[in-house]
C-alpha atoms as a PDB file:
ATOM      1  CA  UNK A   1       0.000   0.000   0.000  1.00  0.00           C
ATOM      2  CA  UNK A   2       1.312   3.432  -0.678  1.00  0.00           C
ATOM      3  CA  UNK A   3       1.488   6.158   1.777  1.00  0.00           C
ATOM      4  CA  UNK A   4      -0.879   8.415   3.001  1.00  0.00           C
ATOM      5  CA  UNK A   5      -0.612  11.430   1.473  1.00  0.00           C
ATOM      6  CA  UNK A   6      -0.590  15.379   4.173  1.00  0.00           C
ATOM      7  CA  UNK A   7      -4.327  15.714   2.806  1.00  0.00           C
ATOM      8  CA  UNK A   8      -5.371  12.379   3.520  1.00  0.00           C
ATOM      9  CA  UNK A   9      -3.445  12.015   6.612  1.00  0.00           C
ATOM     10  CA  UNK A  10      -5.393  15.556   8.122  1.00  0.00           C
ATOM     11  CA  UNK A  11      -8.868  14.069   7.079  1.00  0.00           C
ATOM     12  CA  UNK A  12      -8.002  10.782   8.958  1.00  0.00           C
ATOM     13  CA  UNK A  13      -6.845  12.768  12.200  1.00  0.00           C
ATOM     14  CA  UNK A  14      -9.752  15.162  12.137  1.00  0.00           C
ATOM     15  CA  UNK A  15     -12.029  12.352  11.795  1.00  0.00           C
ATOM     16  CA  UNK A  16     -10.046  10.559  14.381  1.00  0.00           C
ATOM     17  CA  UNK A  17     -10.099  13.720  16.577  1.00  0.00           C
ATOM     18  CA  UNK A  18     -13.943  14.580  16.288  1.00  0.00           C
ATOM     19  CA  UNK A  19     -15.334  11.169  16.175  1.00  0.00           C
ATOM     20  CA  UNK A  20     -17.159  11.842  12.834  1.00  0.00           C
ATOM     21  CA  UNK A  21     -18.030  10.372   9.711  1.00  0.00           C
ATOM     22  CA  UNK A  22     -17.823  11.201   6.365  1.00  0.00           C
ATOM     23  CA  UNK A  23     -21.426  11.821   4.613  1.00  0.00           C
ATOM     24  CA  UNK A  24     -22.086  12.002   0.999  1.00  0.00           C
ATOM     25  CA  UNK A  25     -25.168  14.521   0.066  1.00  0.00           C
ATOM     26  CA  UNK A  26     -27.637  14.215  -2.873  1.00  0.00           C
ATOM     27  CA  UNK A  27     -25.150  15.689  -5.209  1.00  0.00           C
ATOM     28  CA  UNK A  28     -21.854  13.575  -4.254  1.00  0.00           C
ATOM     29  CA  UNK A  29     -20.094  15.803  -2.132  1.00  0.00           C
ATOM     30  CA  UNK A  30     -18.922  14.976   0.742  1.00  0.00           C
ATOM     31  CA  UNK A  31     -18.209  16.856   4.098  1.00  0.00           C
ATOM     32  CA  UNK A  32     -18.457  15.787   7.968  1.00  0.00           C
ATOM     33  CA  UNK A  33     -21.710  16.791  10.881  1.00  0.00           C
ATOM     34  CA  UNK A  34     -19.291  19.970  11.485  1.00  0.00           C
ATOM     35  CA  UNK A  35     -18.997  21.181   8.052  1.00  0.00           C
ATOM     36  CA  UNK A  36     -15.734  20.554   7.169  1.00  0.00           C
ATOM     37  CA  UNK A  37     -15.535  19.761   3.447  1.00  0.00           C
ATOM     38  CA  UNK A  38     -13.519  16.562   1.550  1.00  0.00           C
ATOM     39  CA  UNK A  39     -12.263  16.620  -1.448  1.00  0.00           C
ATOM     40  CA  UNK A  40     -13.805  13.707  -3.819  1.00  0.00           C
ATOM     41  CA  UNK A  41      -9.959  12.142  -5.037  1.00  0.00           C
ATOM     42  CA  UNK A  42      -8.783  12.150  -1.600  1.00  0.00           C
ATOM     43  CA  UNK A  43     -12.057  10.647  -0.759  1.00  0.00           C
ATOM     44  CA  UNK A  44     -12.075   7.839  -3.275  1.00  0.00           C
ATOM     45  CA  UNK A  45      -8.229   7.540  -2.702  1.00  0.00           C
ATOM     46  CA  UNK A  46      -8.630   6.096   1.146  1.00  0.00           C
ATOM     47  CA  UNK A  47     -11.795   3.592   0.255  1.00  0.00           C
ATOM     48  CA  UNK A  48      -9.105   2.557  -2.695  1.00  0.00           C
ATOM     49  CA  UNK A  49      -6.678   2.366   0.116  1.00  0.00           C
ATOM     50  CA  UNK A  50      -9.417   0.408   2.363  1.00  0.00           C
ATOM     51  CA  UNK A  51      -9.149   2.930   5.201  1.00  0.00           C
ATOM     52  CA  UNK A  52     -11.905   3.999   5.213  1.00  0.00           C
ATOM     53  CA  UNK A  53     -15.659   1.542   5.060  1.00  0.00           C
ATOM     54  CA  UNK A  54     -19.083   2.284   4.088  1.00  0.00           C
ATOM     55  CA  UNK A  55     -21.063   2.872   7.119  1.00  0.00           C
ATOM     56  CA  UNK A  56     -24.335   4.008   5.428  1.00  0.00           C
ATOM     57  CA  UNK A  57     -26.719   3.580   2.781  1.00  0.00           C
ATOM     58  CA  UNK A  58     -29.373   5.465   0.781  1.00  0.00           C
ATOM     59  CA  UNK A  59     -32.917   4.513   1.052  1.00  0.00           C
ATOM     60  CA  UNK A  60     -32.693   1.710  -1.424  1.00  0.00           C
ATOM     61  CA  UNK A  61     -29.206   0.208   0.160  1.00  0.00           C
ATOM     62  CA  UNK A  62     -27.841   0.717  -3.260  1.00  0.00           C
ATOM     63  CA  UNK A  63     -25.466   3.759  -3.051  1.00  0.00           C
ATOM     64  CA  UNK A  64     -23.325   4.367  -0.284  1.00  0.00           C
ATOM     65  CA  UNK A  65     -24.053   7.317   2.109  1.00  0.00           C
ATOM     66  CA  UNK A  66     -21.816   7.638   4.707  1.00  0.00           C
ATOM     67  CA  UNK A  67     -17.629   6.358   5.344  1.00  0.00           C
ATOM     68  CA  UNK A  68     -16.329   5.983   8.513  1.00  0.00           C
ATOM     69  CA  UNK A  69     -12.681   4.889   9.345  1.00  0.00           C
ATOM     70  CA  UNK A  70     -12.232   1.109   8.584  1.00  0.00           C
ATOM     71  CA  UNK A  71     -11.329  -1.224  11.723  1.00  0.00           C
ATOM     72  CA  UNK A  72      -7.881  -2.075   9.923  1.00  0.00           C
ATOM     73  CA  UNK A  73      -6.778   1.652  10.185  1.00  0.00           C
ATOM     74  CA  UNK A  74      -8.202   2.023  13.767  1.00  0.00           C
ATOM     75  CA  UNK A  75      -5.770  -0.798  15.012  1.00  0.00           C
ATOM     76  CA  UNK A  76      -2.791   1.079  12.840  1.00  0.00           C
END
């Protein structure tokens, strides 16, 4: 696995900081409960990367709604 890179390393400690998740709204972007915007590449980079897991689902439980931080990255 690659490194993590400063961007994706500060959205993994706020999360880890705040206790939040990462929600996807009805037009794909994504932010956390407090506001704080993530950028889409460095989103899709850390599910690529596994650290992150789904943790919510839309209505249907076909699209995935919410990320939180996988349990393999909590143990690292």
């Amino acid at each position: 696995m690659k490194p993590l890179t400063p961007p994706q390393i500060k959205v993994l400690q706020h999360m880890r900081d705040t206790g939040q998740s990462i929600n996807i709204d009805a037009t794909g972007r994504a932010y956390m409960a407090d506001g704080t915007q993530v950028n889409q590449l460095t989103l899709r980079a850390l599910v690529k990367k596994q650290v992150l897991s789904p943790c919510g689902k839309d209505l249907f439980g076909n699209g995935v709604t919410a990320y939180e931080i996988g349990p393999e990255a909590q143990a690292a």
